[in-house]
Protein backbone atom coordinates (compact mmCIF):
# COMPACT_ATOMS: atom_id res chain seq x y z
CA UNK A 1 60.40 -310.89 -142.67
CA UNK A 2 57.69 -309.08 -140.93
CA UNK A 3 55.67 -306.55 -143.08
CA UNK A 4 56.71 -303.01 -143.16
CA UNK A 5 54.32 -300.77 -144.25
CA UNK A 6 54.95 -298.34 -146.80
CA UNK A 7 55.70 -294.47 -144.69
CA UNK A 8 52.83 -292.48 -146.11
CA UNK A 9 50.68 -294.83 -148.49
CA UNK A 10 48.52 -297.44 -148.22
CA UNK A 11 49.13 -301.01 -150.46
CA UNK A 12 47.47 -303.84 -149.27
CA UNK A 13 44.09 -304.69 -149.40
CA UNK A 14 43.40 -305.40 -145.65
CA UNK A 15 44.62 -302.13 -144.86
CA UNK A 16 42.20 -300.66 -146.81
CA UNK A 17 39.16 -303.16 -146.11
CA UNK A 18 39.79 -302.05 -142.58
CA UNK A 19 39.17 -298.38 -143.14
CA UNK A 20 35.99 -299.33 -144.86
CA UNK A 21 34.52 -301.69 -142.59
CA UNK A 22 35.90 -299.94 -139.08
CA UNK A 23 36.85 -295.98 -140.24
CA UNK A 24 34.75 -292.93 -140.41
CA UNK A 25 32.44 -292.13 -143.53
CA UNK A 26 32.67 -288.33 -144.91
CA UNK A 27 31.98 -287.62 -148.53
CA UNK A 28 30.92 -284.46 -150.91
CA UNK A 29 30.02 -284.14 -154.65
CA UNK A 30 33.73 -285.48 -155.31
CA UNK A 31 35.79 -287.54 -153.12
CA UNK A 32 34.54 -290.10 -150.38
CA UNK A 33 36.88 -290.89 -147.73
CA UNK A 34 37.08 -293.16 -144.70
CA UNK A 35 39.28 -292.11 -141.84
CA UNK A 36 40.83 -295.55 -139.57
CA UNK A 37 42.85 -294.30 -136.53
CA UNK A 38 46.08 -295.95 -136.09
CA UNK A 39 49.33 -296.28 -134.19
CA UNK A 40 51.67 -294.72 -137.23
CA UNK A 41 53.45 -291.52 -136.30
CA UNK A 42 52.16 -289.99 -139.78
CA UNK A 43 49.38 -289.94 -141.27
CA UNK A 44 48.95 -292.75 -144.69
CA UNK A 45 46.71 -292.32 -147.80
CA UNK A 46 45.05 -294.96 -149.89
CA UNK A 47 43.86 -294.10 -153.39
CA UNK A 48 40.60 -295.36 -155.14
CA UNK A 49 39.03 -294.20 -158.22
CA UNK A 50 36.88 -296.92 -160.27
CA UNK A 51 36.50 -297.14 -163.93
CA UNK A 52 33.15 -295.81 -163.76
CA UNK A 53 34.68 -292.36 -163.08
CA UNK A 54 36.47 -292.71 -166.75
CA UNK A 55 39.24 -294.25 -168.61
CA UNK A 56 42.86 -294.61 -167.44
CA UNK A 57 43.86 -290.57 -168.27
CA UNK A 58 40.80 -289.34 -166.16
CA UNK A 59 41.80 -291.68 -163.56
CA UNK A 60 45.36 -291.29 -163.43
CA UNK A 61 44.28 -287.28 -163.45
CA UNK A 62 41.80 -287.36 -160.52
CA UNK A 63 44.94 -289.81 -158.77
CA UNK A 64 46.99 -287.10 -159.41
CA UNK A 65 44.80 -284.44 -157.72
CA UNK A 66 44.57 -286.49 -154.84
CA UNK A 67 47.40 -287.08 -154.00
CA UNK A 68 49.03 -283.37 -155.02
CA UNK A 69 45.87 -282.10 -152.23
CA UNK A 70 47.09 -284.87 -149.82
CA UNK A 71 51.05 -283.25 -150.07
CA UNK A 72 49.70 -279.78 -149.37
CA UNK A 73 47.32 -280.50 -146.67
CA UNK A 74 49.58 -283.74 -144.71
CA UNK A 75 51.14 -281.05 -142.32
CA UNK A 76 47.73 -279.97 -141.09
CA UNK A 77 46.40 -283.56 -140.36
CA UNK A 78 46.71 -285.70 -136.85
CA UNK A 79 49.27 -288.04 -137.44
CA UNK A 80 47.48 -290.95 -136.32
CA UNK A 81 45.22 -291.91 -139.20
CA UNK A 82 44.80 -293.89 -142.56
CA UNK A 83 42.82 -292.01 -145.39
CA UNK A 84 41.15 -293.67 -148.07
CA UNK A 85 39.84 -291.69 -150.71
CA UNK A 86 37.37 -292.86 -152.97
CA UNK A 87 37.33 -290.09 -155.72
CA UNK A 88 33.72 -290.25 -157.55
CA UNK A 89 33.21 -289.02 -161.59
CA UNK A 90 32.60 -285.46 -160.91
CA UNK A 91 36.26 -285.33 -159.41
CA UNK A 92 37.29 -285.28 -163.50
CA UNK A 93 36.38 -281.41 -163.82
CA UNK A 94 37.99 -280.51 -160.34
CA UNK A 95 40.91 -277.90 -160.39
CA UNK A 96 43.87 -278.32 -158.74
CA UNK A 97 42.96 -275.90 -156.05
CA UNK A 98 39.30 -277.28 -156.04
CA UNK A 99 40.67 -280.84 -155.05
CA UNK A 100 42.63 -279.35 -152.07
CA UNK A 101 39.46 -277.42 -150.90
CA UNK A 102 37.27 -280.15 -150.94
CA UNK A 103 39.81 -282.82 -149.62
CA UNK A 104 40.61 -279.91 -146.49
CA UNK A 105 36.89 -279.47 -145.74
CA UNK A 106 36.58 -283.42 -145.71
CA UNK A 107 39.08 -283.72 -143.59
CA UNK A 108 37.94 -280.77 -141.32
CA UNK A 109 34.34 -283.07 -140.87
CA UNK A 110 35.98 -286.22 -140.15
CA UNK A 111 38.28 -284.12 -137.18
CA UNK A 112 41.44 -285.08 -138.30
CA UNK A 113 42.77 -281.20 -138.55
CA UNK A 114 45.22 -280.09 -136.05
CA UNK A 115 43.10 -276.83 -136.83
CA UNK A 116 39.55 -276.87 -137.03
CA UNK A 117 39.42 -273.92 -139.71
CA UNK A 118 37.00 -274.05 -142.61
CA UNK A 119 39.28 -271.70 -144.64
CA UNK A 120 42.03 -272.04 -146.59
């Protein structure tokens, strides 16, 4: 049976070694992503966050936040592209609203917006 990837996330690990090795680098004080254009009709997030950032709740937290930012901003993004988002230890303290301000203004650099706005 031929692999059929999952509609909006990322699983395997070549999917996301290609992002790192071949995708776009943007990152701030709390999330690193890398940005791998594709042939998908939407656009598919992968989720990283190492233990240095904490233990499993502050992990499973900052997970959260990602992908909570990634729901709200998915109908502003080109459809065409795999996300991976790295989140880094300062990502712990981030509001809900702070995640989806940073991940929008990451996503605005990389030029994967439909709209180029810096605003929320």
């Amino acid at each position: 049976m031929p692999y059929q990837p999952h509609p909006e996330r990322l699983k395997k690990s070549w999917e996301f070694q290609r992002a790192y090795k071949k995708g776009k680098k943007c990152w701030d004080t709390y999330f690193v992503i890398y940005v791998f254009r594709t042939q998908f009709s939407q656009p598919r997030l992968g989720i990283t966050v190492s233990k240095k950032v904490g233990k499993s709740v502050q992990r499973n937290r900052v997970k959260r936040l990602i992908r909570e930012a990634f729901r709200m901003l998915k109908l502003e993004l080109l459809p065409q592209y795999d996300i991976v988002v790295v989140g880094r230890k300062a990502a712990c303290r981030l509001s809900g609203q702070q995640a989806t301000e940073s991940l929008h203004q990451l996503f605005c650099r990389a030029s994967i917006t439909i709209t180029d706005k810096t605003g929320l």
